[in-house]
N, C-alpha and C. Protein backbone atom coordinates (compact mmCIF):
# COMPACT_ATOMS: atom_id res chain seq x y z
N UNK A 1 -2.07 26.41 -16.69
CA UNK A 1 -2.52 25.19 -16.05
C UNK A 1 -3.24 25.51 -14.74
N UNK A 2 -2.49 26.62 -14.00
CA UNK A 2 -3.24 26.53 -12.84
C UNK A 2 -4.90 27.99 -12.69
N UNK A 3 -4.44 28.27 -14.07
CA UNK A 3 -5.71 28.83 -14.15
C UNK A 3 -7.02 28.38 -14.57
N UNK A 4 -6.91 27.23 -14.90
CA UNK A 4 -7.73 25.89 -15.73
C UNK A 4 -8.38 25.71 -14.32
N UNK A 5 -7.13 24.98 -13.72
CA UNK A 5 -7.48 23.89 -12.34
C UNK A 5 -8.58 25.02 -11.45
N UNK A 6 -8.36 26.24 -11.20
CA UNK A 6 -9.04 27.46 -10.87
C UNK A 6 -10.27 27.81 -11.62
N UNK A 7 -10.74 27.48 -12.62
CA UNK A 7 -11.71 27.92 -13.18
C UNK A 7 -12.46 26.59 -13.03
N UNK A 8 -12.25 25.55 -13.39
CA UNK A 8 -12.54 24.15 -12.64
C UNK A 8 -13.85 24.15 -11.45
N UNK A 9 -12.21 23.88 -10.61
CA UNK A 9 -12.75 24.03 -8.99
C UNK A 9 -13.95 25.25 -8.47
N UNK A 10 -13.61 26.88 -9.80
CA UNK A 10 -15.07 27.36 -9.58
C UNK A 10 -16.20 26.75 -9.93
N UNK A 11 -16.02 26.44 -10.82
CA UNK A 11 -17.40 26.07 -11.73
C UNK A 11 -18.12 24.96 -10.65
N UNK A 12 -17.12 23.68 -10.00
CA UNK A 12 -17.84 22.60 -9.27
C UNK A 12 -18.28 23.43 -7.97
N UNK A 13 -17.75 24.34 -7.07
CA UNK A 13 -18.24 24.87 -6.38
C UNK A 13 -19.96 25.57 -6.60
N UNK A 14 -19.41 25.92 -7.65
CA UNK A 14 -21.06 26.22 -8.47
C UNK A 14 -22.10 25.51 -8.31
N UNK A 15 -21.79 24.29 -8.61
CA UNK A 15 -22.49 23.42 -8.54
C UNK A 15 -22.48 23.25 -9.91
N UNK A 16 -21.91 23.90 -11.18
CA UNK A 16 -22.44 23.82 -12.15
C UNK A 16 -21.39 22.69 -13.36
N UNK A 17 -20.33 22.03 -12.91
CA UNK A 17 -19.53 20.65 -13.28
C UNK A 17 -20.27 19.20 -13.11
N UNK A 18 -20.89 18.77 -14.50
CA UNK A 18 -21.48 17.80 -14.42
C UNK A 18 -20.88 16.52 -13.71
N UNK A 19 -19.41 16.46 -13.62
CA UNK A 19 -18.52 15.48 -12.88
C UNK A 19 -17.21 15.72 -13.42
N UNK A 20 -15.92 15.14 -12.59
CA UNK A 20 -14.99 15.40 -13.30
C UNK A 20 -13.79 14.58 -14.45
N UNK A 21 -13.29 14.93 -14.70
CA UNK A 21 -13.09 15.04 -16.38
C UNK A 21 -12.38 13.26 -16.64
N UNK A 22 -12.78 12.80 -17.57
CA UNK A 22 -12.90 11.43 -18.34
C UNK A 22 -13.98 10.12 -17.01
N UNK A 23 -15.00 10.75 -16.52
CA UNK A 23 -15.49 9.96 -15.49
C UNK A 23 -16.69 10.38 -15.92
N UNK A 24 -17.83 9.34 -15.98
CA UNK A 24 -19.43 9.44 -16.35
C UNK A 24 -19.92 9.17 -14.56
N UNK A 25 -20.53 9.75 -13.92
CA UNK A 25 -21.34 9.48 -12.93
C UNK A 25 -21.95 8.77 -12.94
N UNK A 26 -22.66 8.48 -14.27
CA UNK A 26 -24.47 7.44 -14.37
C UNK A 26 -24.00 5.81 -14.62
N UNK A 27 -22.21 5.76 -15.02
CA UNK A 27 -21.59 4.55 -15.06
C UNK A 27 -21.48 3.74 -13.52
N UNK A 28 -21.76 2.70 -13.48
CA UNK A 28 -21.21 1.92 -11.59
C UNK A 28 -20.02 1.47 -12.28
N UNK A 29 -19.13 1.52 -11.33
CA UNK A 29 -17.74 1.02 -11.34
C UNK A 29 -17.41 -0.40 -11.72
N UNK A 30 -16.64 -1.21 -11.86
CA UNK A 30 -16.35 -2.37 -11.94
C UNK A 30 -16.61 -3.51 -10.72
N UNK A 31 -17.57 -4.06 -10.90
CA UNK A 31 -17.24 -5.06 -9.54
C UNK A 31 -15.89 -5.16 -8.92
N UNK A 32 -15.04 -5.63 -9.94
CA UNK A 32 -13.79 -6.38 -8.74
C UNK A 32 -13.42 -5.46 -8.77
N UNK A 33 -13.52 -3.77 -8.75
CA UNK A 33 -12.79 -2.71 -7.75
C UNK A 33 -12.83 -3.11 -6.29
N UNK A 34 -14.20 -3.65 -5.84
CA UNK A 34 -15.19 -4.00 -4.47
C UNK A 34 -15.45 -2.63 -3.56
N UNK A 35 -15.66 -2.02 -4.33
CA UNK A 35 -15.80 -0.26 -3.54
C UNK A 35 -17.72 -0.80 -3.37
N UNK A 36 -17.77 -0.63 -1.94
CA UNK A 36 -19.74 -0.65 -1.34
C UNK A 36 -19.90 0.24 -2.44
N UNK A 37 -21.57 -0.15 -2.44
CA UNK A 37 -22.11 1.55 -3.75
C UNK A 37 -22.61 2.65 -3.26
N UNK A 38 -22.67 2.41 -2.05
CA UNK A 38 -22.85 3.73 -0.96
C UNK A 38 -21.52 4.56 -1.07
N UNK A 39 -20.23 3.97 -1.23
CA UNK A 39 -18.99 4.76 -0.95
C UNK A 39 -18.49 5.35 -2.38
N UNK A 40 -19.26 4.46 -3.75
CA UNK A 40 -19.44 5.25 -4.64
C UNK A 40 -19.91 5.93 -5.18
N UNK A 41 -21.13 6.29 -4.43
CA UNK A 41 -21.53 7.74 -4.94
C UNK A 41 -21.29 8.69 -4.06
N UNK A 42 -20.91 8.08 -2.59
CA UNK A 42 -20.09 9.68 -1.95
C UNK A 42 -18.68 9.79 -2.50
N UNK A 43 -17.59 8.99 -2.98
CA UNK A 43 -16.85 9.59 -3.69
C UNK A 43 -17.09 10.52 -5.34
N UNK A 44 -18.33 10.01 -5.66
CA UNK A 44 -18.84 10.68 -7.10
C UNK A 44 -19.63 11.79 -6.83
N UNK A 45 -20.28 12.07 -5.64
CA UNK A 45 -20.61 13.64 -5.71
C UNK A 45 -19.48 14.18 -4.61
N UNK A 46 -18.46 14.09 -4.27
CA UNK A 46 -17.93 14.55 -3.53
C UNK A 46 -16.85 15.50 -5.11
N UNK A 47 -16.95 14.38 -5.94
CA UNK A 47 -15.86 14.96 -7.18
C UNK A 47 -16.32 15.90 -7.72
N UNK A 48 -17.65 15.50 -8.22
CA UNK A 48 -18.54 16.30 -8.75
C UNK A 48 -18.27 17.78 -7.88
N UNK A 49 -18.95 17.66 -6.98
CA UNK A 49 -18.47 19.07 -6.21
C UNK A 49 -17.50 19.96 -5.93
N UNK A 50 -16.41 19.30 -6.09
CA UNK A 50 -15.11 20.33 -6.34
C UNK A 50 -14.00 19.46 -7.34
N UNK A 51 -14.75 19.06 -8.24
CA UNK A 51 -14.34 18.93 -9.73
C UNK A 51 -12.51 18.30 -9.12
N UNK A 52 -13.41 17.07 -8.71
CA UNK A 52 -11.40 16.56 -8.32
C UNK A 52 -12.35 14.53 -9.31
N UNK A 53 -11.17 14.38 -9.74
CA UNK A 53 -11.54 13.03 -10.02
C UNK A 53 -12.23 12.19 -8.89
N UNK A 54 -13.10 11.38 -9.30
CA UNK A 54 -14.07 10.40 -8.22
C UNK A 54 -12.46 9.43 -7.74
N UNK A 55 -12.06 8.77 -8.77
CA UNK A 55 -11.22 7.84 -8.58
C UNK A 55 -10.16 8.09 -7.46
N UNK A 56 -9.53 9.30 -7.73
CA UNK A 56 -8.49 9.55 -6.84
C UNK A 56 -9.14 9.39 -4.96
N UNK A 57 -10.22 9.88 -5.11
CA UNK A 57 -10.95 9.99 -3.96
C UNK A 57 -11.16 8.55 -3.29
N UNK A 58 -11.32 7.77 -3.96
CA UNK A 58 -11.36 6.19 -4.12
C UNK A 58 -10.08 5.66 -3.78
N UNK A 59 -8.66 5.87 -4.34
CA UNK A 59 -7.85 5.47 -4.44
C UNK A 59 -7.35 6.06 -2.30
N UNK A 60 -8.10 7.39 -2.12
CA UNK A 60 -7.46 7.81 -1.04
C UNK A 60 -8.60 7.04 0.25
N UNK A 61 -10.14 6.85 0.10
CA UNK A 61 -10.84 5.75 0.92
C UNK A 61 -10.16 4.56 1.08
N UNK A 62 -9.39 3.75 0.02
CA UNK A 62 -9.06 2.42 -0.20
C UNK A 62 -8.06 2.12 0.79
N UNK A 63 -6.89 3.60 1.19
CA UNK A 63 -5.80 3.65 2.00
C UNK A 63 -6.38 3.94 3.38
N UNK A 64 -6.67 4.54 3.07
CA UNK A 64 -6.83 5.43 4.53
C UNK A 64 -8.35 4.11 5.74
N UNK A 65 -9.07 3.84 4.93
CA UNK A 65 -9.86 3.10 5.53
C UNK A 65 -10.60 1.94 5.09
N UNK A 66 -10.07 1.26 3.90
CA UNK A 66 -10.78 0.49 3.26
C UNK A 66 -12.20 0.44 3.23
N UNK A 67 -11.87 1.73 2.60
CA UNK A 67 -13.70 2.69 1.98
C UNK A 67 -14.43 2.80 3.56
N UNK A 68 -14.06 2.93 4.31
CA UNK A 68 -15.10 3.16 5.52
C UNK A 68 -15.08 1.69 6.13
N UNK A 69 -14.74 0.84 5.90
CA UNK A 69 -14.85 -0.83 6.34
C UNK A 69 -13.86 -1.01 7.73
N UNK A 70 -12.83 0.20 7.74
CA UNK A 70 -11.82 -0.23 9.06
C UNK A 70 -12.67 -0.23 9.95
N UNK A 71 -11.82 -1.07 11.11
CA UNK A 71 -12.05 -1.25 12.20
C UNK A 71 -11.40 -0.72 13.37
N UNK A 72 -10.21 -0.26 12.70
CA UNK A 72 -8.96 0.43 13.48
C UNK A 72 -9.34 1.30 13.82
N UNK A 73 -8.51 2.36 15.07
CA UNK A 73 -9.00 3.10 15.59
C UNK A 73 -8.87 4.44 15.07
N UNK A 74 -9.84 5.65 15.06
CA UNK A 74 -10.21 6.85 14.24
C UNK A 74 -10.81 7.06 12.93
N UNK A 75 -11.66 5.60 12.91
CA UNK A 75 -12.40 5.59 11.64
C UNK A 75 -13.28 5.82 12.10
N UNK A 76 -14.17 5.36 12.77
CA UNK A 76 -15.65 5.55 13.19
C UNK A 76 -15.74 6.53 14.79
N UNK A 77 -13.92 6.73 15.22
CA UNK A 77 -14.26 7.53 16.77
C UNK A 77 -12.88 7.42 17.20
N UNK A 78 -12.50 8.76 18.14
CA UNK A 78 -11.67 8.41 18.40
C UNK A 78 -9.99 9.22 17.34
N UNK A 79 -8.52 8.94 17.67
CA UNK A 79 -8.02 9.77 16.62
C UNK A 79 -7.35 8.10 16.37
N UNK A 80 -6.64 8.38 14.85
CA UNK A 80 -5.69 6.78 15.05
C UNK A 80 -4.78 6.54 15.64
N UNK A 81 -3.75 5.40 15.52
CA UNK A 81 -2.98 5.15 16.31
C UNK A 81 -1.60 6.38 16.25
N UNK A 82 -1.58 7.21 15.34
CA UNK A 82 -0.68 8.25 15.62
C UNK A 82 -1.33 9.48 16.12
N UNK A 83 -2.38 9.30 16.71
CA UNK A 83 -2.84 10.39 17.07
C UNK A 83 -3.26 11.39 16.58
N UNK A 84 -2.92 11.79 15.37
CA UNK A 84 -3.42 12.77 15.23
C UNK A 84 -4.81 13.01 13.62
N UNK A 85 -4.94 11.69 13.32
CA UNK A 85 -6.13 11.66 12.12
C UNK A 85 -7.23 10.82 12.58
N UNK A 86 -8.46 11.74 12.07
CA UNK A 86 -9.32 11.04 12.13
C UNK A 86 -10.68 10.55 11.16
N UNK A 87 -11.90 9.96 11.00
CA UNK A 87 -13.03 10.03 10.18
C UNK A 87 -12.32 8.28 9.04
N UNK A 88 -13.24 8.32 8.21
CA UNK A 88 -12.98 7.80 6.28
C UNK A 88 -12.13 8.06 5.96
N UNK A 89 -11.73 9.26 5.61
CA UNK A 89 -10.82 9.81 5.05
C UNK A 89 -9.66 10.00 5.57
N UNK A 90 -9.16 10.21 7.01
CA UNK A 90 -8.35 9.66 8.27
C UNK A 90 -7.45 11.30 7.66
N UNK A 91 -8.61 12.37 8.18
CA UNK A 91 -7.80 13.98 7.85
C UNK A 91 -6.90 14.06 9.83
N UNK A 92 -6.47 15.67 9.06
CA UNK A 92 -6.00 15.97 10.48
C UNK A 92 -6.95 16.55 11.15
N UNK A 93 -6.69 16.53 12.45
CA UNK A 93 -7.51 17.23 13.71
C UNK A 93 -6.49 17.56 14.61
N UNK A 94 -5.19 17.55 14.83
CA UNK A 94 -4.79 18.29 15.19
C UNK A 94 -3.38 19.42 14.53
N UNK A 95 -2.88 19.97 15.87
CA UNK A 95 -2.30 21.36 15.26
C UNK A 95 -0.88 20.62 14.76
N UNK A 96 -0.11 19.55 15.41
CA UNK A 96 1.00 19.32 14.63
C UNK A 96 0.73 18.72 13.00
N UNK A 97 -0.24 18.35 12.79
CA UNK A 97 -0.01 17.83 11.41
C UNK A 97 -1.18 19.13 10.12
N UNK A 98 -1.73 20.44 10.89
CA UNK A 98 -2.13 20.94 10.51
C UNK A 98 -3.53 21.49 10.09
N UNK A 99 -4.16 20.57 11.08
CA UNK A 99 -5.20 20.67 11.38
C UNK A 99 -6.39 20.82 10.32
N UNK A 100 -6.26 19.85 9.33
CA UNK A 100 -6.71 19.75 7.78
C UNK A 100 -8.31 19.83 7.92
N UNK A 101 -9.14 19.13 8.65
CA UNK A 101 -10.20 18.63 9.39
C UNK A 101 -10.94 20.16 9.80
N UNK A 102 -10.39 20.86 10.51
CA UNK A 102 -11.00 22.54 10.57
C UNK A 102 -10.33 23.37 9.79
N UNK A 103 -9.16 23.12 9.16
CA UNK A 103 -9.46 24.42 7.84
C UNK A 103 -10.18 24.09 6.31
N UNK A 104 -10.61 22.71 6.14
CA UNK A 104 -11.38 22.90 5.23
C UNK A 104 -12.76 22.14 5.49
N UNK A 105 -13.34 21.47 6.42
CA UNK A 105 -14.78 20.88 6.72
C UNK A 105 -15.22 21.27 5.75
N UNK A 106 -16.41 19.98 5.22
CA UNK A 106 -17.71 20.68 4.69
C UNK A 106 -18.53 19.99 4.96
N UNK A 107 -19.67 19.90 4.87
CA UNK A 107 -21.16 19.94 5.25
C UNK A 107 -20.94 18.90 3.67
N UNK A 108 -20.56 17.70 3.48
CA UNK A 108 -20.64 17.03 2.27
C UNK A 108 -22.24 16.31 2.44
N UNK A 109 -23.03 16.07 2.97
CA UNK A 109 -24.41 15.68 2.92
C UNK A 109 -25.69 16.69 2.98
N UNK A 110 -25.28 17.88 3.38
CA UNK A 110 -25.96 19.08 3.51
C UNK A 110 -27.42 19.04 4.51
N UNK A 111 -26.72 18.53 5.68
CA UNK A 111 -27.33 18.04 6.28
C UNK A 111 -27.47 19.63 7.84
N UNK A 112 -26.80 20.35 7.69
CA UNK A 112 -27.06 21.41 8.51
C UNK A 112 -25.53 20.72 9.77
N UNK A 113 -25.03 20.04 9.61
CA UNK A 113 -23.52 19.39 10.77
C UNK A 113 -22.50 19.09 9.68
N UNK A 114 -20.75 19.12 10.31
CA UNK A 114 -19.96 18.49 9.56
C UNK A 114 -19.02 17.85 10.80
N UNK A 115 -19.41 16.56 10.21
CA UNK A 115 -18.60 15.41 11.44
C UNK A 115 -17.49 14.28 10.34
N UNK A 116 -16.31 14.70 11.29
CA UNK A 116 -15.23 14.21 10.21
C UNK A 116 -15.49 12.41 10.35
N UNK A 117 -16.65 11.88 11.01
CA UNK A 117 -17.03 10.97 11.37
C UNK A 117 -17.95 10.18 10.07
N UNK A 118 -17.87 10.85 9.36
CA UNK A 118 -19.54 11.06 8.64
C UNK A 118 -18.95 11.08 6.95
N UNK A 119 -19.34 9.83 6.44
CA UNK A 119 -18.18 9.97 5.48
C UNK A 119 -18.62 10.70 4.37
N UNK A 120 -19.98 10.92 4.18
CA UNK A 120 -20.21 12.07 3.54
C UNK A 120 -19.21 13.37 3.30
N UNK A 121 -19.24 14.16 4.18
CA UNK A 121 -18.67 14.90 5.05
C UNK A 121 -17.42 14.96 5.09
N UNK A 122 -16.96 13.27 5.67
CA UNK A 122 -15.11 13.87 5.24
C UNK A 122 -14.53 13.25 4.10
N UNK A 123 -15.13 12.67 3.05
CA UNK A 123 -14.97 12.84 1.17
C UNK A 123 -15.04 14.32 0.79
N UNK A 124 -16.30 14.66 1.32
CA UNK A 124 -15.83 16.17 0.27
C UNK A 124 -14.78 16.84 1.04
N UNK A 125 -14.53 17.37 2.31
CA UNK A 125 -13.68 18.01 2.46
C UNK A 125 -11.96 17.51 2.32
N UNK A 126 -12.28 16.18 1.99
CA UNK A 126 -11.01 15.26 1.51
C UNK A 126 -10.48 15.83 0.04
N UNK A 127 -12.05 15.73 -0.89
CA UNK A 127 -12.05 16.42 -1.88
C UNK A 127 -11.32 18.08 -1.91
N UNK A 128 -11.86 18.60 -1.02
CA UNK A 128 -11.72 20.15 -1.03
C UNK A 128 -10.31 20.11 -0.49
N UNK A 129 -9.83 19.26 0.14
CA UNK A 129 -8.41 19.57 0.28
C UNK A 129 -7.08 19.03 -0.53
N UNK A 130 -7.84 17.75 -1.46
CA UNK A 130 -7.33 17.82 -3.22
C UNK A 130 -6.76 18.87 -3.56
N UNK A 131 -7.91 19.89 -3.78
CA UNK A 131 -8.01 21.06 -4.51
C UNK A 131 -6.52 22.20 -4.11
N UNK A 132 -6.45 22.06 -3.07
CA UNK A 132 -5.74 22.86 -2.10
C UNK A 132 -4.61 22.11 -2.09
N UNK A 133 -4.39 20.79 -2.66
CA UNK A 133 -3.12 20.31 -2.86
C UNK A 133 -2.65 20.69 -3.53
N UNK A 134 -3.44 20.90 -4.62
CA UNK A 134 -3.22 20.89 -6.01
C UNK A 134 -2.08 22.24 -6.47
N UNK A 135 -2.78 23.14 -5.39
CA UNK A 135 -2.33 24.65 -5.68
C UNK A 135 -0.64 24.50 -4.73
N UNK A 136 -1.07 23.81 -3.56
CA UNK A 136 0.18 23.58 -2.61
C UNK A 136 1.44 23.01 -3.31
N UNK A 137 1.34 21.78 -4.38
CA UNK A 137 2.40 21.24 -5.18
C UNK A 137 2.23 21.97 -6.53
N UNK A 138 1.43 22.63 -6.93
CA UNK A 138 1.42 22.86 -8.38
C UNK A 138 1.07 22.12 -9.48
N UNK A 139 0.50 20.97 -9.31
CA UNK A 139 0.56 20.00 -9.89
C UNK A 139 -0.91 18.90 -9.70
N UNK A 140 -1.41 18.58 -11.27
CA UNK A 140 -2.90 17.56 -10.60
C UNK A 140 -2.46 16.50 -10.83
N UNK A 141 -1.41 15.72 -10.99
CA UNK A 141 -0.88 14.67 -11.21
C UNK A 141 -1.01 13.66 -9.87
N UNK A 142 -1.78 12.68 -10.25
CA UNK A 142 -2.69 11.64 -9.45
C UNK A 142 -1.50 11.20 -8.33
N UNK A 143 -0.49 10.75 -9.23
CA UNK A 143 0.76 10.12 -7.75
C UNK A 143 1.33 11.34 -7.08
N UNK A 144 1.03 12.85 -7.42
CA UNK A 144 2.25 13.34 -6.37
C UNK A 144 0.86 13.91 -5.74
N UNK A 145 -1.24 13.99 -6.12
CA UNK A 145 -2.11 14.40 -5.06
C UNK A 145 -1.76 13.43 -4.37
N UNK A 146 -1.44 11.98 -4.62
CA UNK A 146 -1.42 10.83 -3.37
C UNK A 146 -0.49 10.99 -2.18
N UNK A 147 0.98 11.40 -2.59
CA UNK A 147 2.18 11.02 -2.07
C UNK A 147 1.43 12.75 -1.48
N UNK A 148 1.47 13.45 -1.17
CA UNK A 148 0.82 14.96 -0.61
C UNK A 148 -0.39 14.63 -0.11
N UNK A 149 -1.16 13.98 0.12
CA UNK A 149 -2.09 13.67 0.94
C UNK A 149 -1.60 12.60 1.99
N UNK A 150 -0.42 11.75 2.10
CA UNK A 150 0.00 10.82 2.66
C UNK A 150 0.87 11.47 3.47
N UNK A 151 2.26 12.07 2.71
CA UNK A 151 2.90 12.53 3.30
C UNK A 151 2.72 13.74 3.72
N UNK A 152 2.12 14.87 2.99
CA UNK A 152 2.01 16.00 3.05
C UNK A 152 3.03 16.84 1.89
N UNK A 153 2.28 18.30 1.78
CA UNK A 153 2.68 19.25 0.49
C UNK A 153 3.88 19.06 0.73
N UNK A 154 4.49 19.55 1.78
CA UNK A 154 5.90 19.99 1.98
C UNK A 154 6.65 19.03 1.94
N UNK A 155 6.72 17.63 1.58
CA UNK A 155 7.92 16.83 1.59
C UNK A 155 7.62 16.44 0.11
N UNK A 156 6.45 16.33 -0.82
CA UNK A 156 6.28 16.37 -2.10
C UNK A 156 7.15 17.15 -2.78
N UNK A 157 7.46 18.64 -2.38
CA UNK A 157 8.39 19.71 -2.41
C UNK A 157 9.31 19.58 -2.23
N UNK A 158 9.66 19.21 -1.18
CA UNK A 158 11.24 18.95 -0.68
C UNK A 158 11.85 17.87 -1.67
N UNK A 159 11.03 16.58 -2.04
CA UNK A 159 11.85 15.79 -2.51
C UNK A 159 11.17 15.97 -4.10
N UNK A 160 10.67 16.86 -5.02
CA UNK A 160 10.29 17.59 -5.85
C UNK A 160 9.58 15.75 -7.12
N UNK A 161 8.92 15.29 -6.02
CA UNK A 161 8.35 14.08 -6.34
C UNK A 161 8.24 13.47 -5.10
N UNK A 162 7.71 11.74 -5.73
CA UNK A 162 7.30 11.23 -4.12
C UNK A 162 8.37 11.08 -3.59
N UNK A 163 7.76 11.06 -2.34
CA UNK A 163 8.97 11.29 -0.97
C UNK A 163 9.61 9.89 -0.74
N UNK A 164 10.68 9.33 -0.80
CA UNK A 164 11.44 8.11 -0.42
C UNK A 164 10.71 7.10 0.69
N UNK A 165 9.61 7.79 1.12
CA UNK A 165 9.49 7.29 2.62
C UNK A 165 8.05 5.79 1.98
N UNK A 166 8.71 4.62 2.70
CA UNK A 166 7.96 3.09 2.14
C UNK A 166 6.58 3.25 2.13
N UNK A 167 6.46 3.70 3.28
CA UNK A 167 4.83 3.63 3.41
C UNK A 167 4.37 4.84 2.42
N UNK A 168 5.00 5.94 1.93
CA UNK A 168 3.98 6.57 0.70
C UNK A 168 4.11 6.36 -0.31
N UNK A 169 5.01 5.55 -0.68
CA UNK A 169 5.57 4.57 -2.23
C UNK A 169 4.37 3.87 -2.32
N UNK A 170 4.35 2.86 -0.86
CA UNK A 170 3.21 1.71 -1.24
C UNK A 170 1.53 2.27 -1.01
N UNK A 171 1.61 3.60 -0.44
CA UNK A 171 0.00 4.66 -0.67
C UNK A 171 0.14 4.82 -1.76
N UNK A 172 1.10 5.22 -2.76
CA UNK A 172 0.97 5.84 -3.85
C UNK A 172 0.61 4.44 -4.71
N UNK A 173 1.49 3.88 -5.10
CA UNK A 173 1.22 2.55 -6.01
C UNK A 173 -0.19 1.19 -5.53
N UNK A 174 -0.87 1.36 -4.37
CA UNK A 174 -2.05 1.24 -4.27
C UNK A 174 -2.81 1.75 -4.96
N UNK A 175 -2.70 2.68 -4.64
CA UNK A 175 -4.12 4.38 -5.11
C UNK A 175 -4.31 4.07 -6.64
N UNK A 176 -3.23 4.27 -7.10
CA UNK A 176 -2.98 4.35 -8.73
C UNK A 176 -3.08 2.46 -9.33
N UNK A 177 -2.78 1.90 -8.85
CA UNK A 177 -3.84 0.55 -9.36
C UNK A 177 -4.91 0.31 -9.07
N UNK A 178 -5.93 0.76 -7.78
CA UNK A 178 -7.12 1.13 -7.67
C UNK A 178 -7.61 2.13 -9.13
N UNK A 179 -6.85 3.05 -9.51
CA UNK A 179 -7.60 3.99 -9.89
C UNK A 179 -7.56 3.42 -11.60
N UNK A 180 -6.36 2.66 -11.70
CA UNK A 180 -6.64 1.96 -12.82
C UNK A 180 -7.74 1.24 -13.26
N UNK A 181 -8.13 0.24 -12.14
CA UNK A 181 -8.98 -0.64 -12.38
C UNK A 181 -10.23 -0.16 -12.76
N UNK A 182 -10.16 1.38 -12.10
CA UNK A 182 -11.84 2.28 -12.53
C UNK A 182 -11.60 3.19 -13.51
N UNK A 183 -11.28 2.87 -14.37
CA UNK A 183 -10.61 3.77 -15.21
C UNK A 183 -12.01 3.09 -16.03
N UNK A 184 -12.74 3.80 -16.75
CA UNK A 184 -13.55 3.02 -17.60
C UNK A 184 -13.66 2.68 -19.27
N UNK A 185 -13.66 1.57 -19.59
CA UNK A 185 -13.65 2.08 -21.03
C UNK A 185 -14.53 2.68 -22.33
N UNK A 186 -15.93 3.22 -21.80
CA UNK A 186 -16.38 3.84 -22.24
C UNK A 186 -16.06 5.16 -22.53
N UNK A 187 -15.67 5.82 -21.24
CA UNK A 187 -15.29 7.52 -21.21
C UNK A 187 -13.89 6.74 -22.38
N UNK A 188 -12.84 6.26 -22.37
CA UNK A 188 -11.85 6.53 -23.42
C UNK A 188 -12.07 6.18 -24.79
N UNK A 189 -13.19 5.01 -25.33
CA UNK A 189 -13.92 5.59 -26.11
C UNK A 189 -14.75 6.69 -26.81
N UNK A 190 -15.24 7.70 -25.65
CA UNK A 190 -15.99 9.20 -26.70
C UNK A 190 -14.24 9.72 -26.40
N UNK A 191 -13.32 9.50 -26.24
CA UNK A 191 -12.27 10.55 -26.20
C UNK A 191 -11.81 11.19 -24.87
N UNK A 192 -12.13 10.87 -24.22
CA UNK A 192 -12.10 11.50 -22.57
C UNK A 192 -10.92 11.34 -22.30
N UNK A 193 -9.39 11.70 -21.48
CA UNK A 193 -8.16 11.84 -21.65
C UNK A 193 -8.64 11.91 -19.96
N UNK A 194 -7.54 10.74 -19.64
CA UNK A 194 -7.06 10.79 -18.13
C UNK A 194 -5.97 11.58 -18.12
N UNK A 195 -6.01 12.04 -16.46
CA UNK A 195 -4.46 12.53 -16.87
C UNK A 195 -3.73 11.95 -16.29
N UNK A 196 -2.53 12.06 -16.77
CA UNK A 196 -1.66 11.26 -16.43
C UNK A 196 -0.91 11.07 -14.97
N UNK A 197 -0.51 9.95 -14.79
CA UNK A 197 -0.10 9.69 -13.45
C UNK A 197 1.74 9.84 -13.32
């Protein structure tokens, strides 16, 4: 399994993963998801690029900033009200929570800058640190990337599933009815297999 997820994540680095797996790119989402269509195609080449589902990426905009729409503080400047996340994607920037924001940045617009400000920018490295979940829990299973991006690897571990704690119950069971709703029924028509949550 985790040599799959590894051969994967090469290939999208490549550039050479047409998108990732039971998700058509050239499909638009469902209206009443209400995802802007600007925030769906930076979650769809952000997937594309390191071969992590668009949706999940979606499911983690929807929490963290209602797709880029907050107003709260460390979305557009600034860290949030716990201090220590910031950007769309609301990564870390600093050293107690691990500083997620400088060990994996990327340049998601390829624009020559990477500003965790810039939601280009902090989708893919949101993306790229999917990837790095993935390997951290062992696991690509949509509710425990959520509950490990919320809570973090190490209490995914500790409590060897989601963590007891309210607020990543109700991140997790957001994410995953978001991700339902974009679930499409074309891709499960040619056969395309979600995986499971």
């Amino acid at each position: 399994m985790l040599a799959r997820l590894t051969v994967a994540a090469s290939i999208a680095a490549l550039g050479l993963a047409p998108t990732a797996p039971g998700v058509r790119a050239d499909e638009p989402w469902p209206k009443r998801a209400a995802i802007p269509r600007g925030m769906e195609r930076t979650y769809q080449q952000a997937g594309e690029r390191f071969a992590v589902d668009p949706r999940l990426l979606a499911a983690i905009g929807l929490s963290e900033s209602r797709h880029g729409r907050s107003r709260l503080p460390g979305v557009f400047s600034g860290v949030n009200f716990a201090g220590c996340c910031a950007g769309p994607a609301q990564l870390c920037v600093v050293r107690s929570c691990g500083r997620v924001w400088q060990h994996y940045r990327v340049d998601g617009d390829r624009d020559g800058s990477r500003r965790v400000y810039d939601r280009q920018d902090a989708f893919a490295t949101a993306a790229r640190y999917v990837v790095a979940l993935e390997r951290m829990i062992r696991s690509s299973r949509p509710r425990l990337l959520l509950a490990a991006y919320n809570a973090g690897p190490g209490n995914v571990r500790r409590y060897r599933g989601v963590p007891p704690f309210r607020e990543t119950r109700g991140y997790v069971r957001r994410g995953l009815r978001l991700m339902k709703r974009l679930r499409q029924p074309s891709s499960r028509r040619r056969g395309a297999r979600m995986r499971r949550a």
